[in-house]
C-alpha atoms as a PDB file:
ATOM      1  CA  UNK A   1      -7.660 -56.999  36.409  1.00  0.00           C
ATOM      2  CA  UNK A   2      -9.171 -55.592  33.621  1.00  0.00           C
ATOM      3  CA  UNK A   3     -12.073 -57.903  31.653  1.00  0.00           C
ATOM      4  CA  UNK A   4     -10.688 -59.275  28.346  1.00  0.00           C
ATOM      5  CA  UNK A   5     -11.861 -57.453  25.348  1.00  0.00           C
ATOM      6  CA  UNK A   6     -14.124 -60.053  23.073  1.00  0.00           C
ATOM      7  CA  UNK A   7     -13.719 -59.513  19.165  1.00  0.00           C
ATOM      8  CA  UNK A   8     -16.521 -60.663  16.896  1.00  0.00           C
ATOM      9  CA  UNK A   9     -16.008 -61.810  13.480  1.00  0.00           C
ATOM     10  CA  UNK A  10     -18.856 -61.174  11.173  1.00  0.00           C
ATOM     11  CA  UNK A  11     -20.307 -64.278   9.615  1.00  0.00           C
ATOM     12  CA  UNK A  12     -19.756 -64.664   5.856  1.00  0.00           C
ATOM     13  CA  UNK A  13     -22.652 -64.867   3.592  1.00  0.00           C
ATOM     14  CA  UNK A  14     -23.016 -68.028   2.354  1.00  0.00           C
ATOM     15  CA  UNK A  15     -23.031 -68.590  -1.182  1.00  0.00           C
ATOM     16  CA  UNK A  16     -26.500 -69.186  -1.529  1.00  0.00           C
ATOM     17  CA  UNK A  17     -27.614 -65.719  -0.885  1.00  0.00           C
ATOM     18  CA  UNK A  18     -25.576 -64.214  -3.354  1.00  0.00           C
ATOM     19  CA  UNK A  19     -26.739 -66.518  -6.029  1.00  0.00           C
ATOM     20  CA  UNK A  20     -30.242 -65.115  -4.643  1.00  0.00           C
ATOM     21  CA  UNK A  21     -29.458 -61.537  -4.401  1.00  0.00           C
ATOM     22  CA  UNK A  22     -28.251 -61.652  -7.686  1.00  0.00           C
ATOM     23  CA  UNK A  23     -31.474 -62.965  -9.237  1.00  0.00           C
ATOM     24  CA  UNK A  24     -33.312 -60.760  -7.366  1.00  0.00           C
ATOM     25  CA  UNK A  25     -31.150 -57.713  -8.844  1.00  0.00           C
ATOM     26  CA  UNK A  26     -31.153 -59.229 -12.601  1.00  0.00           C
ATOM     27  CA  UNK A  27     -35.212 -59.640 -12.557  1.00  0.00           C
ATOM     28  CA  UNK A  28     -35.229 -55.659 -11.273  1.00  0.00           C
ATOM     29  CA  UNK A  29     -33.468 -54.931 -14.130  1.00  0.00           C
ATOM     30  CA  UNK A  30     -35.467 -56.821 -16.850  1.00  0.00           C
ATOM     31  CA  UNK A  31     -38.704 -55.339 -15.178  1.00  0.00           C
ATOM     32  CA  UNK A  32     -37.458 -52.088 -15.156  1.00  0.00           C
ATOM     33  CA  UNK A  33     -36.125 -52.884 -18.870  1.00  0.00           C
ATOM     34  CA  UNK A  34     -39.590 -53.923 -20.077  1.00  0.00           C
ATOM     35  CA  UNK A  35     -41.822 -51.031 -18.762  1.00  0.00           C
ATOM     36  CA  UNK A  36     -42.867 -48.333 -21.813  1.00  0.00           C
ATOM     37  CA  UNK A  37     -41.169 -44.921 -21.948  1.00  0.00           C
ATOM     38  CA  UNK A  38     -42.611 -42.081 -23.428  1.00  0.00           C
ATOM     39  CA  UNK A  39     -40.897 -40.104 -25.195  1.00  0.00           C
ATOM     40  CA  UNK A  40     -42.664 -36.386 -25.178  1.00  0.00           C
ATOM     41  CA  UNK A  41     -42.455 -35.507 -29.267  1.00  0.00           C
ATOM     42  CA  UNK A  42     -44.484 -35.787 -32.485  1.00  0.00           C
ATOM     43  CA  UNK A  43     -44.247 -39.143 -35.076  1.00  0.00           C
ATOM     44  CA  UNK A  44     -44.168 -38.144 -38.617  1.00  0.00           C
ATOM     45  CA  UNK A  45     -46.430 -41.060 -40.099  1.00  0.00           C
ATOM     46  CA  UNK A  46     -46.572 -40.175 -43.407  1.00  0.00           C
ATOM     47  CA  UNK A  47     -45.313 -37.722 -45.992  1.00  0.00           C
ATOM     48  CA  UNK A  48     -45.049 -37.251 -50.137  1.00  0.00           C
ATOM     49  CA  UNK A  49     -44.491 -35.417 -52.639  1.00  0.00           C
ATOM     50  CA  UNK A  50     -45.776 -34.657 -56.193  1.00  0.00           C
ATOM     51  CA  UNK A  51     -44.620 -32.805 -58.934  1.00  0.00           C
ATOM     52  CA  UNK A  52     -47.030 -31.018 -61.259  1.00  0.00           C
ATOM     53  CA  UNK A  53     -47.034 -28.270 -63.745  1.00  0.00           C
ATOM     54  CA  UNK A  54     -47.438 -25.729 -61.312  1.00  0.00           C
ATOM     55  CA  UNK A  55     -44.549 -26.979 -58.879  1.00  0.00           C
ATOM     56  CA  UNK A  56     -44.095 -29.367 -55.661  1.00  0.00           C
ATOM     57  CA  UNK A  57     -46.852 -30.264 -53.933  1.00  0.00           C
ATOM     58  CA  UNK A  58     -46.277 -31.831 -50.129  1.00  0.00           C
ATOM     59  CA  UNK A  59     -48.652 -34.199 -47.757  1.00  0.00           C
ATOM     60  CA  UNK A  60     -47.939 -34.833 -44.601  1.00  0.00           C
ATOM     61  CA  UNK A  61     -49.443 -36.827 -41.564  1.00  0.00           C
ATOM     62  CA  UNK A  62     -48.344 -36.315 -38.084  1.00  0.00           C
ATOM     63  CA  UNK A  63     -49.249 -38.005 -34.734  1.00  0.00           C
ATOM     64  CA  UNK A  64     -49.016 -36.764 -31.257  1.00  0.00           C
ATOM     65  CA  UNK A  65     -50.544 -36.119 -27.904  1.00  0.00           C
ATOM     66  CA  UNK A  66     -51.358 -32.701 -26.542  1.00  0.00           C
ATOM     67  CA  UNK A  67     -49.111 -32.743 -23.137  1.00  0.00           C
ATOM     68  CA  UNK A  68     -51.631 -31.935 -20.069  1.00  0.00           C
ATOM     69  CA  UNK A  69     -50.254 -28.649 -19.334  1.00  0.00           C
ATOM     70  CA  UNK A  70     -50.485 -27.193 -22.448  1.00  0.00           C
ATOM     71  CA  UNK A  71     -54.243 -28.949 -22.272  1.00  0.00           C
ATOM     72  CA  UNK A  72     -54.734 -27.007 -18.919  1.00  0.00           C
ATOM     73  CA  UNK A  73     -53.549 -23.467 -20.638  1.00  0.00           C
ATOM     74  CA  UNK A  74     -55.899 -24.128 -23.043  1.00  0.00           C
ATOM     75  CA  UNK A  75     -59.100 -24.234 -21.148  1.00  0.00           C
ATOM     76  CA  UNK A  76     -57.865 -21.154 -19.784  1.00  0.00           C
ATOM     77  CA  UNK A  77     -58.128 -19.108 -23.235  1.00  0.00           C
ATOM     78  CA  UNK A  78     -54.345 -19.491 -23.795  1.00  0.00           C
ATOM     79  CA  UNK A  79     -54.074 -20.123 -28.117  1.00  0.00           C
ATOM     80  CA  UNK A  80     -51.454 -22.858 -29.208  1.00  0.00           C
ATOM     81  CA  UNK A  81     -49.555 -22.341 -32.481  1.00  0.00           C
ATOM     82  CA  UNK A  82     -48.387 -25.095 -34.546  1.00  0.00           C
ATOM     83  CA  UNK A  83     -45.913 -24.338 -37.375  1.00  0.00           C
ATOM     84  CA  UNK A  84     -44.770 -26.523 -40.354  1.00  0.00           C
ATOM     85  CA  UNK A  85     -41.993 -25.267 -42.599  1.00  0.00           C
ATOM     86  CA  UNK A  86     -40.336 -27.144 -45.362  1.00  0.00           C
ATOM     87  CA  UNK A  87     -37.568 -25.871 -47.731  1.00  0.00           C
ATOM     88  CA  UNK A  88     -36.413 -26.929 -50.939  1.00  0.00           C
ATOM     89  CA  UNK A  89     -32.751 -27.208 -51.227  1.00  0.00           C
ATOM     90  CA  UNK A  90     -30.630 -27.448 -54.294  1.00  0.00           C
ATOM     91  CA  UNK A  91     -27.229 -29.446 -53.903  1.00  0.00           C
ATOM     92  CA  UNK A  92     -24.070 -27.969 -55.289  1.00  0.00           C
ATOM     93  CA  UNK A  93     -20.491 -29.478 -55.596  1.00  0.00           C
ATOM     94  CA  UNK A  94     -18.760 -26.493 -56.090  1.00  0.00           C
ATOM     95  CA  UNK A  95     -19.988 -24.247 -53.077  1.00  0.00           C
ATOM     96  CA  UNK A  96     -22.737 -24.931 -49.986  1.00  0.00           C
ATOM     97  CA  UNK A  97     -26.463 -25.693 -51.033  1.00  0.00           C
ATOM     98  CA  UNK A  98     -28.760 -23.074 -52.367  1.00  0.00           C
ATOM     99  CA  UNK A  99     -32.353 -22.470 -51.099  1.00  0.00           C
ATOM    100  CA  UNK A 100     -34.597 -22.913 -54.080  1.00  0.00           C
ATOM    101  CA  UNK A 101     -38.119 -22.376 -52.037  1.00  0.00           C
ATOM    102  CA  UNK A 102     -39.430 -21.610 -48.601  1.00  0.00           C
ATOM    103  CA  UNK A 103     -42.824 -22.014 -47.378  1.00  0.00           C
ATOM    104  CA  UNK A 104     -44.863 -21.950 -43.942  1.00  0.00           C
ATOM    105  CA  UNK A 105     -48.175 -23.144 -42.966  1.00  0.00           C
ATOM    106  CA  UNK A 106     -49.351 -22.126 -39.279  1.00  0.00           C
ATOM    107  CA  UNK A 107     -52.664 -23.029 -37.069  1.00  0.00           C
ATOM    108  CA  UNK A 108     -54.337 -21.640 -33.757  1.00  0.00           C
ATOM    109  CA  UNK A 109     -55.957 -23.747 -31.742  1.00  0.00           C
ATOM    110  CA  UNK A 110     -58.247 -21.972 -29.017  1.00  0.00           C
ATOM    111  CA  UNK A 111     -61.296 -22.664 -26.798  1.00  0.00           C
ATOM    112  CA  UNK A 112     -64.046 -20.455 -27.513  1.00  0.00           C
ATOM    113  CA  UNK A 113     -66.148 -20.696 -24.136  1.00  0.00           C
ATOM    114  CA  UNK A 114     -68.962 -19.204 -25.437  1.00  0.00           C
ATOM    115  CA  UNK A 115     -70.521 -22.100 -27.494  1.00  0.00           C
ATOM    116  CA  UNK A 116     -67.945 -24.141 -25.931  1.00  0.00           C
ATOM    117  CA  UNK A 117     -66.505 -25.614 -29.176  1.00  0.00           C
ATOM    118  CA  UNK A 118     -62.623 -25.650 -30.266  1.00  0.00           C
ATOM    119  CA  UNK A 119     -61.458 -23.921 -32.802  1.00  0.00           C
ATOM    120  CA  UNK A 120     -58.490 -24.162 -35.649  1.00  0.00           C
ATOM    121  CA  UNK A 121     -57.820 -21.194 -37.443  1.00  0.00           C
ATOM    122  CA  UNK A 122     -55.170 -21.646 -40.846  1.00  0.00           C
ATOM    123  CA  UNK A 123     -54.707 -19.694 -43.759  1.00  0.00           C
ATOM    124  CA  UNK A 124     -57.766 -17.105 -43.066  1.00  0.00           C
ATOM    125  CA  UNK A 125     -60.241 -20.498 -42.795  1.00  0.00           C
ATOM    126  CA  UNK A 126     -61.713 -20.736 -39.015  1.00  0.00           C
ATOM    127  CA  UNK A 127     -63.232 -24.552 -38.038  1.00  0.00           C
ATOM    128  CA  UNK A 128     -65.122 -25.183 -34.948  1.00  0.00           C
ATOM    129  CA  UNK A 129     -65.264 -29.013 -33.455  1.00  0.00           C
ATOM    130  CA  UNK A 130     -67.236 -30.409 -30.708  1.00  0.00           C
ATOM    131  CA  UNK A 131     -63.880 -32.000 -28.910  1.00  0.00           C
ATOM    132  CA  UNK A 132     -60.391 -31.509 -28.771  1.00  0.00           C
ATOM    133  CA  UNK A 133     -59.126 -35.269 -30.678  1.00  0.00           C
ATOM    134  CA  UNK A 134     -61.342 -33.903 -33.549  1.00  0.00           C
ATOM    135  CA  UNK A 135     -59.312 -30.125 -33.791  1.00  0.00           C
ATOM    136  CA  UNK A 136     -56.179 -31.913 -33.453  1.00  0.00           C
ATOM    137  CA  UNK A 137     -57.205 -34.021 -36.342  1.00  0.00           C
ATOM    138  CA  UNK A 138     -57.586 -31.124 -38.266  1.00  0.00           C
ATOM    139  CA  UNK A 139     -54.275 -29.611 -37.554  1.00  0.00           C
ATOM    140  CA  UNK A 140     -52.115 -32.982 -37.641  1.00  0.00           C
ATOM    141  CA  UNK A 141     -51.047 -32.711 -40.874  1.00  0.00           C
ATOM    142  CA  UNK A 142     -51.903 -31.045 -44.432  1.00  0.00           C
ATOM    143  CA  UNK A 143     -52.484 -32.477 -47.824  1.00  0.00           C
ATOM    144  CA  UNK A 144     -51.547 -30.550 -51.647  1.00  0.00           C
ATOM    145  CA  UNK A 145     -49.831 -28.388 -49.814  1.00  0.00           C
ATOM    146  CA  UNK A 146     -47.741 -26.398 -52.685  1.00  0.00           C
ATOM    147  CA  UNK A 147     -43.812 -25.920 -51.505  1.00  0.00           C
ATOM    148  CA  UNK A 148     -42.375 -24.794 -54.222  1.00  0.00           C
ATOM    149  CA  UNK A 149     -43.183 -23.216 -57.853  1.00  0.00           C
ATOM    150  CA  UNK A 150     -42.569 -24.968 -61.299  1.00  0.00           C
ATOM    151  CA  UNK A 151     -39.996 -22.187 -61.810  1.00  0.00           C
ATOM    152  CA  UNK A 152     -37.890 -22.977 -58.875  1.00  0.00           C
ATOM    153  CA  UNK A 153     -37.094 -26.316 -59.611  1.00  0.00           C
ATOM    154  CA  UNK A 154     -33.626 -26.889 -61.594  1.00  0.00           C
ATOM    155  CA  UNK A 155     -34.880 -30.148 -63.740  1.00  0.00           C
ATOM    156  CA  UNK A 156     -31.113 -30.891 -64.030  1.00  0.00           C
ATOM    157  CA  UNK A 157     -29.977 -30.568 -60.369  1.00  0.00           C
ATOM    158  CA  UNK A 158     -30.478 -32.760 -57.209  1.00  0.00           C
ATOM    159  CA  UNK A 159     -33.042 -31.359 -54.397  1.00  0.00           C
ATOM    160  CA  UNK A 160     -33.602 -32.743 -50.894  1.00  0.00           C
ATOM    161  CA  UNK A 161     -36.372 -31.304 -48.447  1.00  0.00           C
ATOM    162  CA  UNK A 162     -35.598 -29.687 -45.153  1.00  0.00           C
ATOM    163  CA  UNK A 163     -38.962 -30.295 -42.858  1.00  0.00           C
ATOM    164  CA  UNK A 164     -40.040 -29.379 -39.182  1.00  0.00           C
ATOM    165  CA  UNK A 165     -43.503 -29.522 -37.577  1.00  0.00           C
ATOM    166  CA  UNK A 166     -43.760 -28.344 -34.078  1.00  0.00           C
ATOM    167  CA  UNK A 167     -45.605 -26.540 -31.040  1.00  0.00           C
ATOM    168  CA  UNK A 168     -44.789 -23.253 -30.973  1.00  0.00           C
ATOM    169  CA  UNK A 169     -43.847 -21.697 -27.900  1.00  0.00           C
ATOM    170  CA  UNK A 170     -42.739 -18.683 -28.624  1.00  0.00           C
ATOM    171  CA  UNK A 171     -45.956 -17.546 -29.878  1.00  0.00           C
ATOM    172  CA  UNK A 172     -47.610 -18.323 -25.960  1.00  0.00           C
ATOM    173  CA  UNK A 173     -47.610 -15.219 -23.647  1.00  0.00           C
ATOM    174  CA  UNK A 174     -44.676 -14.162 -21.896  1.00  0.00           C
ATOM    175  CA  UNK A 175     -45.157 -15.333 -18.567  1.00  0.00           C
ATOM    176  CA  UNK A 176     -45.706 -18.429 -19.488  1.00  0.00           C
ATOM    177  CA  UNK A 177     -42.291 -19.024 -21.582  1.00  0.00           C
ATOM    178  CA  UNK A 178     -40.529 -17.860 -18.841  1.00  0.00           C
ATOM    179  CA  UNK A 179     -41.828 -20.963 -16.820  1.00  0.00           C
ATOM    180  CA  UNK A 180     -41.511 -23.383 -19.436  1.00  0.00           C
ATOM    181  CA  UNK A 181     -39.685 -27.075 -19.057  1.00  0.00           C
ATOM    182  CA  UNK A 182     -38.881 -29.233 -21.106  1.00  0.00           C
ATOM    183  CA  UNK A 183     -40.037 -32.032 -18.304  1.00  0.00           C
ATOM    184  CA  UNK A 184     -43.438 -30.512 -18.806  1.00  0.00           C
ATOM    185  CA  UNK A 185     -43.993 -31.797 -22.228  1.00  0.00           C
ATOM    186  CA  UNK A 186     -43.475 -28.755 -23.760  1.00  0.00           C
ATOM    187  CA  UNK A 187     -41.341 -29.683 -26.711  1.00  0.00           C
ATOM    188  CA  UNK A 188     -43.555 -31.574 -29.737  1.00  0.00           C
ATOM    189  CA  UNK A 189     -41.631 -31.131 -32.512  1.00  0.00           C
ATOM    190  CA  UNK A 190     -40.146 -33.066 -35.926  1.00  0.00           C
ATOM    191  CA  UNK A 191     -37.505 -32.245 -37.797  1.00  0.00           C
ATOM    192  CA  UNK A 192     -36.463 -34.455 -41.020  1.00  0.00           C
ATOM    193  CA  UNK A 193     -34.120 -34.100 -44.141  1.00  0.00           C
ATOM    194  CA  UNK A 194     -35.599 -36.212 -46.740  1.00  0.00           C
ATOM    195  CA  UNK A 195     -33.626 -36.542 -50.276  1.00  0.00           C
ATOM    196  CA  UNK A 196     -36.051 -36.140 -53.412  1.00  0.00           C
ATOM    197  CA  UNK A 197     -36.075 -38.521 -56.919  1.00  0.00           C
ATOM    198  CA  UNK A 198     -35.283 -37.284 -60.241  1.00  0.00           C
ATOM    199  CA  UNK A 199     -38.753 -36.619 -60.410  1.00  0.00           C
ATOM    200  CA  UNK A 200     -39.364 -34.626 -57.188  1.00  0.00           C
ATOM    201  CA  UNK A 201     -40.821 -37.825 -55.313  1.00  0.00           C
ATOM    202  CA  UNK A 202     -39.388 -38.551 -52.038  1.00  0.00           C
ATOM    203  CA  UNK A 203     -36.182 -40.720 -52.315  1.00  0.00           C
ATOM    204  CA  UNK A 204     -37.098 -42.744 -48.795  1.00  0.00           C
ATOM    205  CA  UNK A 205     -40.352 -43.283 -46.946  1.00  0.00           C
ATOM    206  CA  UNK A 206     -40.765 -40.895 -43.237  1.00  0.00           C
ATOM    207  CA  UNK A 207     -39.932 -42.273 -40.336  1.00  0.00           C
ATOM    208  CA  UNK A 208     -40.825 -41.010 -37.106  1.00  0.00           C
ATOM    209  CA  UNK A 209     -38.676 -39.124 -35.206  1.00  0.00           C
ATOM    210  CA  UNK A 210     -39.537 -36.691 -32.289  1.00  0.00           C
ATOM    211  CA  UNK A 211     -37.094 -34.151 -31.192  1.00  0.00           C
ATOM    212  CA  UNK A 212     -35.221 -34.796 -28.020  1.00  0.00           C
END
């Protein structure tokens, strides 16, 4: 005769431990919740403008962190590029808003190894600083920087300013773009539309926001 086959019913959890399991998950949760993310990207702290008789005259304050790889290529005698641009742009009802002024404003950061210094080079004008928090200092932002001439501003019309500040990457050697991530930091960059007053002074205050 064959032996009787003995089924065994799992025990249900008692309430208890659910009550406890759940707690357990919910405080995961809130930890998790409450720990910092950083967000790889620059913070525009600060920007105006002024008119004056010769045209529209920009400031601007930036903040960021240079990401360790591109801190790495540097020591290696690889040159980062940072580019600001910033048009003027003239609103029209009757068709799609016209350009009134352009203008660019680029820097170089290097390492010179030989009197191990770093150095910013903008606009023809070479500095050389004993650390790198100092050279980004110097490259961060710009102040009196002249956007647009006294001719190409329509008194009469409505103007808003089209602004980006970023790394620039395609200025690095080829190799290296063709290894680039964006999970390695890569990507510091701001871009803002920012309506101007009747008289050419910025209509709200910057706030910071890094590209994605």
């Amino acid at each position: 005769m064959s032996s009787p086959v003995i089924l065994h019913r799992r025990a249900s959890r008692p309430a208890s431990f659910w009550r406890l399991w759940l707690t357990w998950a919910l405080a995961c949760l809130l930890a998790a919740s409450a720990m910092p993310v950083r967000a790889d990207g620059v913070e525009l702290s600060a920007m105006s403008t002024i008119r004056s008789d010769e045209g529209l005259e920009l400031s601007f304050s930036t903040r960021f962190e240079l990401p360790r790889a591109a801190e790495d290529a540097l020591m290696k005698g690889v040159s980062l590029y940072f580019v600001a641009e910033v048009s003027v742009q003239r609103k029209r009802w009757y068709w799609r808003d016209a350009r009134a002024s352009k203008a660019s404003r680029s820097w170089r950061l290097y390492w010179y190894a030989l009197t191990r210094q770093y150095r910013v080079s903008s606009g023809g004008l070479t500095q050389s600083f004993n650390n790198l928090p100092e050279a980004l200092a110097s490259l961060r932002g710009v102040s009196g920087w002249r956007i647009a001439e006294a001719r190409e501003l329509d008194e009469d019309g409505s103007h808003y300013l089209e602004f980006s500040y970023r790394l620039d990457t395609s200025q690095l050697p080829k190799p290296m773009q063709i290894g680039l991530s964006i999970g390695q930091g890569w990507n510091l960059g701001v871009e803002r539309n920012l309506g101007l007053n009747p008289d050419f002074s910025l209509r709200t205050a910057a706030a910071s926001a890094p590209t994605p």
